[in-house]
Protein backbone atom coordinates (compact mmCIF):
# COMPACT_ATOMS: atom_id res chain seq x y z
CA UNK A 1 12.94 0.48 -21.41
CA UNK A 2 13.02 2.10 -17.80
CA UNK A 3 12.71 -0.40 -14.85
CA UNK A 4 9.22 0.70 -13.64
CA UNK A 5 7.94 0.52 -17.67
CA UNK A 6 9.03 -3.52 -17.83
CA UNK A 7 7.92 -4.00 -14.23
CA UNK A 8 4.83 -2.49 -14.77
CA UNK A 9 3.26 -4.10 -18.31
CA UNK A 10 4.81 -7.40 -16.76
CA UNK A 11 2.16 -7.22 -14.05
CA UNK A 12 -0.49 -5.50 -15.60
CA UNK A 13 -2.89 -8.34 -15.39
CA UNK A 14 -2.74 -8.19 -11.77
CA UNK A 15 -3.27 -4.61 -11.74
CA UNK A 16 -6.21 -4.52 -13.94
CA UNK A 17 -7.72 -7.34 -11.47
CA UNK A 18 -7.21 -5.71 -8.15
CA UNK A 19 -8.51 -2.04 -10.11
CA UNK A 20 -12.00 -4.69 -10.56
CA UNK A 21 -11.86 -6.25 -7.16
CA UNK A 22 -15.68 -5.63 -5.82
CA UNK A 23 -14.18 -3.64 -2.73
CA UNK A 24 -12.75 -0.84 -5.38
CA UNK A 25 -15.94 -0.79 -7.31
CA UNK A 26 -18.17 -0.28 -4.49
CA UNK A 27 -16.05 1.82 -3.02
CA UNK A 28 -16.14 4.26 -6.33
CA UNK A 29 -19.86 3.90 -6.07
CA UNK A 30 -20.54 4.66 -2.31
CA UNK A 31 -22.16 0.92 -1.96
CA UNK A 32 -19.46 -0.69 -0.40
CA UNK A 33 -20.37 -2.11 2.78
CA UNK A 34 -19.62 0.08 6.17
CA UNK A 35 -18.47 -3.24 8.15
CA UNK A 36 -16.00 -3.56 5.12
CA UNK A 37 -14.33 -0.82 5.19
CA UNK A 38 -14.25 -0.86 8.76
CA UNK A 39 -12.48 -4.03 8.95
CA UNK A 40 -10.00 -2.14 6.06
CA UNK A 41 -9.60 0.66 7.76
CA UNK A 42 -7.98 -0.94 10.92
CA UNK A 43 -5.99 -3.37 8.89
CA UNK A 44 -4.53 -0.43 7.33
CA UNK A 45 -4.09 1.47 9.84
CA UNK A 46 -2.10 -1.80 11.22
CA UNK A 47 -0.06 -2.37 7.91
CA UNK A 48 0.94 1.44 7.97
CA UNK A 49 2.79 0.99 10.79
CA UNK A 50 5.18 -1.86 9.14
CA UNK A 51 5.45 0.23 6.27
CA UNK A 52 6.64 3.04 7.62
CA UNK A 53 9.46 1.00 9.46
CA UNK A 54 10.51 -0.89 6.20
CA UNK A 55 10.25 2.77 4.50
CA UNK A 56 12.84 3.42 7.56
CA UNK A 57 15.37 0.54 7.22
CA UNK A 58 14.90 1.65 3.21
CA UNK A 59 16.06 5.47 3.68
CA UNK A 60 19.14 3.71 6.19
CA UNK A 61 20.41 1.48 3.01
CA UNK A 62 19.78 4.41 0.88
CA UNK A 63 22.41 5.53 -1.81
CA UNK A 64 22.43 9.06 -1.70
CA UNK A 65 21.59 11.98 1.01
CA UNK A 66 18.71 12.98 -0.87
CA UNK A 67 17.18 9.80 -0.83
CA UNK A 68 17.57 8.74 2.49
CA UNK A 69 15.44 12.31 2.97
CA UNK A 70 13.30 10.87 0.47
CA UNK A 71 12.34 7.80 2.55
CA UNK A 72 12.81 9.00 6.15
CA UNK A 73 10.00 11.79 4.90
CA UNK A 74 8.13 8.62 3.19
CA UNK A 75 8.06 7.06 6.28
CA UNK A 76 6.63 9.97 8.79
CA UNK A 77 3.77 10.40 6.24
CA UNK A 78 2.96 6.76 6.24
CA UNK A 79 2.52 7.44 10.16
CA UNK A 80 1.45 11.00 10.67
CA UNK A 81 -0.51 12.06 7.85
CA UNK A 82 -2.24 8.56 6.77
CA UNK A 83 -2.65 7.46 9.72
CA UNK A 84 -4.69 10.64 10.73
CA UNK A 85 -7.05 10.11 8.01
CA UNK A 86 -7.28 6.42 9.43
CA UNK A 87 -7.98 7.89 12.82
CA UNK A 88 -11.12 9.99 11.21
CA UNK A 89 -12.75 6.79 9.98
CA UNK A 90 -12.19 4.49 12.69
CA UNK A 91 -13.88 7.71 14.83
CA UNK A 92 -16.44 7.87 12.23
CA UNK A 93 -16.98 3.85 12.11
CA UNK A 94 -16.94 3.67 16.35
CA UNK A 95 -13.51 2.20 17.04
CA UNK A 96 -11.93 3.01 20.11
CA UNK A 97 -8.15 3.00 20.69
CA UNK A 98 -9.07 -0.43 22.59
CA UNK A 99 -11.14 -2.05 19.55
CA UNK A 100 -7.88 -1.31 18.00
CA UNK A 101 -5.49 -2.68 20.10
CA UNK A 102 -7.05 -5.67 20.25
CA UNK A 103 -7.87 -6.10 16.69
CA UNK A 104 -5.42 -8.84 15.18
CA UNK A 105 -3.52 -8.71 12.31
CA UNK A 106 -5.83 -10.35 9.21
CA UNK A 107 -4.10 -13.11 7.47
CA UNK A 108 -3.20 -10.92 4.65
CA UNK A 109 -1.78 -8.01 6.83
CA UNK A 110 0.16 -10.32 8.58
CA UNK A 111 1.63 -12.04 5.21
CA UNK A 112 2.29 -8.58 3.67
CA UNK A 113 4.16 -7.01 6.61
CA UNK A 114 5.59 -9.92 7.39
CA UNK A 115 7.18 -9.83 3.70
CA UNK A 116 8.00 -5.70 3.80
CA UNK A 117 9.13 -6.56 6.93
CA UNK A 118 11.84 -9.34 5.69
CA UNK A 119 12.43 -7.93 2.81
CA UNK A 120 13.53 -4.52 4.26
CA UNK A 121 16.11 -6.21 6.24
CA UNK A 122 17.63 -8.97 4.28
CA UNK A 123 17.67 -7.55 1.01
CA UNK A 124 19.86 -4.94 -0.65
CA UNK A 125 18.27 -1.00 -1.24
CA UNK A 126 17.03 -1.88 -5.01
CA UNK A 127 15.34 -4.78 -4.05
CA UNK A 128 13.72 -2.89 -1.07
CA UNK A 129 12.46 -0.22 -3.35
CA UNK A 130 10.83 -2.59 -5.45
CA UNK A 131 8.83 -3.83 -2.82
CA UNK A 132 7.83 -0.75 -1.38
CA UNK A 133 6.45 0.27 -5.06
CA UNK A 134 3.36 -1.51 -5.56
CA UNK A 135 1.93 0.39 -1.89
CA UNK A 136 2.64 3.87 -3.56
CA UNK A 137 2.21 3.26 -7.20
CA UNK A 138 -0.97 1.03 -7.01
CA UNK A 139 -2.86 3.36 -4.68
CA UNK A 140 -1.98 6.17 -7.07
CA UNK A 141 -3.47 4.33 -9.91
CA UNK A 142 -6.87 2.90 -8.15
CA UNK A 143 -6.97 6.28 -6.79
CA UNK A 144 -7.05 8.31 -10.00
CA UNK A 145 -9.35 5.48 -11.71
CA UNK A 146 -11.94 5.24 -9.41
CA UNK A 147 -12.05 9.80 -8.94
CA UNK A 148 -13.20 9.83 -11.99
CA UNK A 149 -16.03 7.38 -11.38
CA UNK A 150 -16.93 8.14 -7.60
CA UNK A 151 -20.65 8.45 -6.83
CA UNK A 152 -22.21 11.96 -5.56
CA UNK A 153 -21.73 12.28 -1.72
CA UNK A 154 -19.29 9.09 -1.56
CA UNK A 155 -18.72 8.42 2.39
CA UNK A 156 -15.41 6.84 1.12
CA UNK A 157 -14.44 10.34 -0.92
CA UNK A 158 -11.78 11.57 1.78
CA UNK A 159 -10.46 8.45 1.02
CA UNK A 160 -10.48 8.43 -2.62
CA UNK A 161 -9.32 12.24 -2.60
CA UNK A 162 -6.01 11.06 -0.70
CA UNK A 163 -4.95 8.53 -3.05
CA UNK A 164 -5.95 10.78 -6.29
CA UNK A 165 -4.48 13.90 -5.26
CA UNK A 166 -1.52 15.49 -6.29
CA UNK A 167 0.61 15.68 -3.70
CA UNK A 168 0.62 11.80 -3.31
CA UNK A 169 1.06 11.39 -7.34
CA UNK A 170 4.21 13.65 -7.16
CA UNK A 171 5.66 11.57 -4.28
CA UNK A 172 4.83 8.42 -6.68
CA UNK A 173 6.58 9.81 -9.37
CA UNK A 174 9.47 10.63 -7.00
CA UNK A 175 9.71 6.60 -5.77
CA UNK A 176 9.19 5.99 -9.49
CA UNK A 177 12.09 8.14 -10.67
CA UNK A 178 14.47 6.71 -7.62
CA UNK A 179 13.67 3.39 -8.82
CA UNK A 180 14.33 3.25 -11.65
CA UNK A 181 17.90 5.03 -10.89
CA UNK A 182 18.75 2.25 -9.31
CA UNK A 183 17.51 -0.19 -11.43
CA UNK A 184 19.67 1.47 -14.31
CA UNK A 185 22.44 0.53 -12.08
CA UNK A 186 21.41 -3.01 -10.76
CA UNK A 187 22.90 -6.25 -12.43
CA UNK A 188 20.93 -8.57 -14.16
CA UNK A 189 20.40 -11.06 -10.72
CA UNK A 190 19.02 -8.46 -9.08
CA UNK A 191 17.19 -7.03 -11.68
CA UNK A 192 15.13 -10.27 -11.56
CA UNK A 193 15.12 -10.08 -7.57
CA UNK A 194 13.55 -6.61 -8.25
CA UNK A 195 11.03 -7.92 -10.52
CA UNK A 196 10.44 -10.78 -7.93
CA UNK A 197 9.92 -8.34 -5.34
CA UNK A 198 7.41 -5.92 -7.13
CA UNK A 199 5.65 -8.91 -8.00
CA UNK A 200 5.11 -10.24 -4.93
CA UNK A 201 3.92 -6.77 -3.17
CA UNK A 202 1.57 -6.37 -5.95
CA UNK A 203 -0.10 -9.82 -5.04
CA UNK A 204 -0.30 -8.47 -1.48
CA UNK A 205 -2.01 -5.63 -2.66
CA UNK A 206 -4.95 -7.87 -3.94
CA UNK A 207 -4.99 -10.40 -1.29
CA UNK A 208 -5.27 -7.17 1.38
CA UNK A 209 -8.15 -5.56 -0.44
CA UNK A 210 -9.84 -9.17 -1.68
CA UNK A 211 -9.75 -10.25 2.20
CA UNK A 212 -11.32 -6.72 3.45
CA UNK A 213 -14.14 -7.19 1.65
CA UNK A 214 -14.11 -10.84 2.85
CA UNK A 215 -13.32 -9.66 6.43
CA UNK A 216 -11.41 -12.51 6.77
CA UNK A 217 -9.86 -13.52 10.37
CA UNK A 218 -8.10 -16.50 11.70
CA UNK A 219 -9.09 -19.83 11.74
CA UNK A 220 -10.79 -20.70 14.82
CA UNK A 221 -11.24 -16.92 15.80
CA UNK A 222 -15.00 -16.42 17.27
CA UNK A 223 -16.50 -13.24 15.04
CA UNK A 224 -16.77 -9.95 16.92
């Protein structure tokens, strides 16, 4: 059984439960709350800026040419090309480059870059990989689920069309394939550290969308 087949029945459960998280549901059906979103948008558009350095220090420890292509391209389209999608909601939703700014980290975008972030550095290239996964592969999943099921004029749809089209699903499958290529070559201690890894970004994944629809901030904030 390939890497990414074990690692992904193994936290299935957790999939399945983030997939039924009440921001992905009302986000399929148009319902979700604007003031949601907005407070995931700007998160996200926070967290894609760790990512895209951990998806940097990734393609560095990288074990072939190709791949550190692979991840140095990864890592402008985290920036560039999601973060331009970002910039046409947080235009839509009336946050200026200030509001921004000065918009802190949420608890769970904090703990989750905070991990990519160590993780990236202190860990060897497999065990990177595996916790850059869940970001791609989870996206592509929620984002070909709820397609199917979005409501008629969805003002989340440029959204959902992103994350179920087919240019990100073949640069899923790429990570996927990479993966799982190193995995084949990993020893059993950091097969588990792999698994470990996954498991934990996969976590993140829920907290991050569970605490958006929250919009959760720091104890002791005042609310804006």
């Amino acid at each position: 059984m390939r890497f990414s087949e074990a690692v992904w029945q193994r936290n299935l459960d957790l999939y399945r439960s983030t997939l039924a998280l009440p921001f992905n549901q009302e986000l399929a059906a148009g319902t979700l709350d604007s003031a949601a979103f907005k407070h995931y948008i700007i998160q996200d558009a926070h967290y894609l800026v760790a990512y895209g350095r951990a998806l940097a220090v990734c393609a560095a420890k990288a074990a072939s040419a190709e791949e550190i292509i692979q991840f140095s391209e990864a890592a402008s389209l985290a920036i560039v090309f999601e973060r331009e999608m970002h910039n046409d909601f947080l235009s839509k939703f009336n946050v200026s480059a200030d509001d921004f700014a000065n918009t802190p980290l949420s608890l769970a975008c904090h703990h989750y870059t905070s991990f990519l972030t160590a993780t990236a550095w202190s860990e060897s290239y497999p065990v990177v990989l595996a916790a850059l996964l869940p970001c791609f592969w989870i996206y592509a999943e929620i984002g070909k689920d709820i397609v199917e099921k979005s409501a008629a004029d969805n003002p989340y749809q440029a959204w959902i069309d992103t994350y179920a089209g087919e240019e990100f699903h073949s640069a899923v499958r790429d990570v996927i394939a990479t993966i799982d290529k190193a995995a084949a070559q990993a020893d059993a201690v950091t097969l588990e550290k792999m698994h470990q890894a996954y498991t934990r970004g996969t976590q993140l994944e829920w907290l991050f969308w569970d605490s958006a629809y929250k919009q959760e901030k720091w104890p002791g904030l005042d609310p804006k």
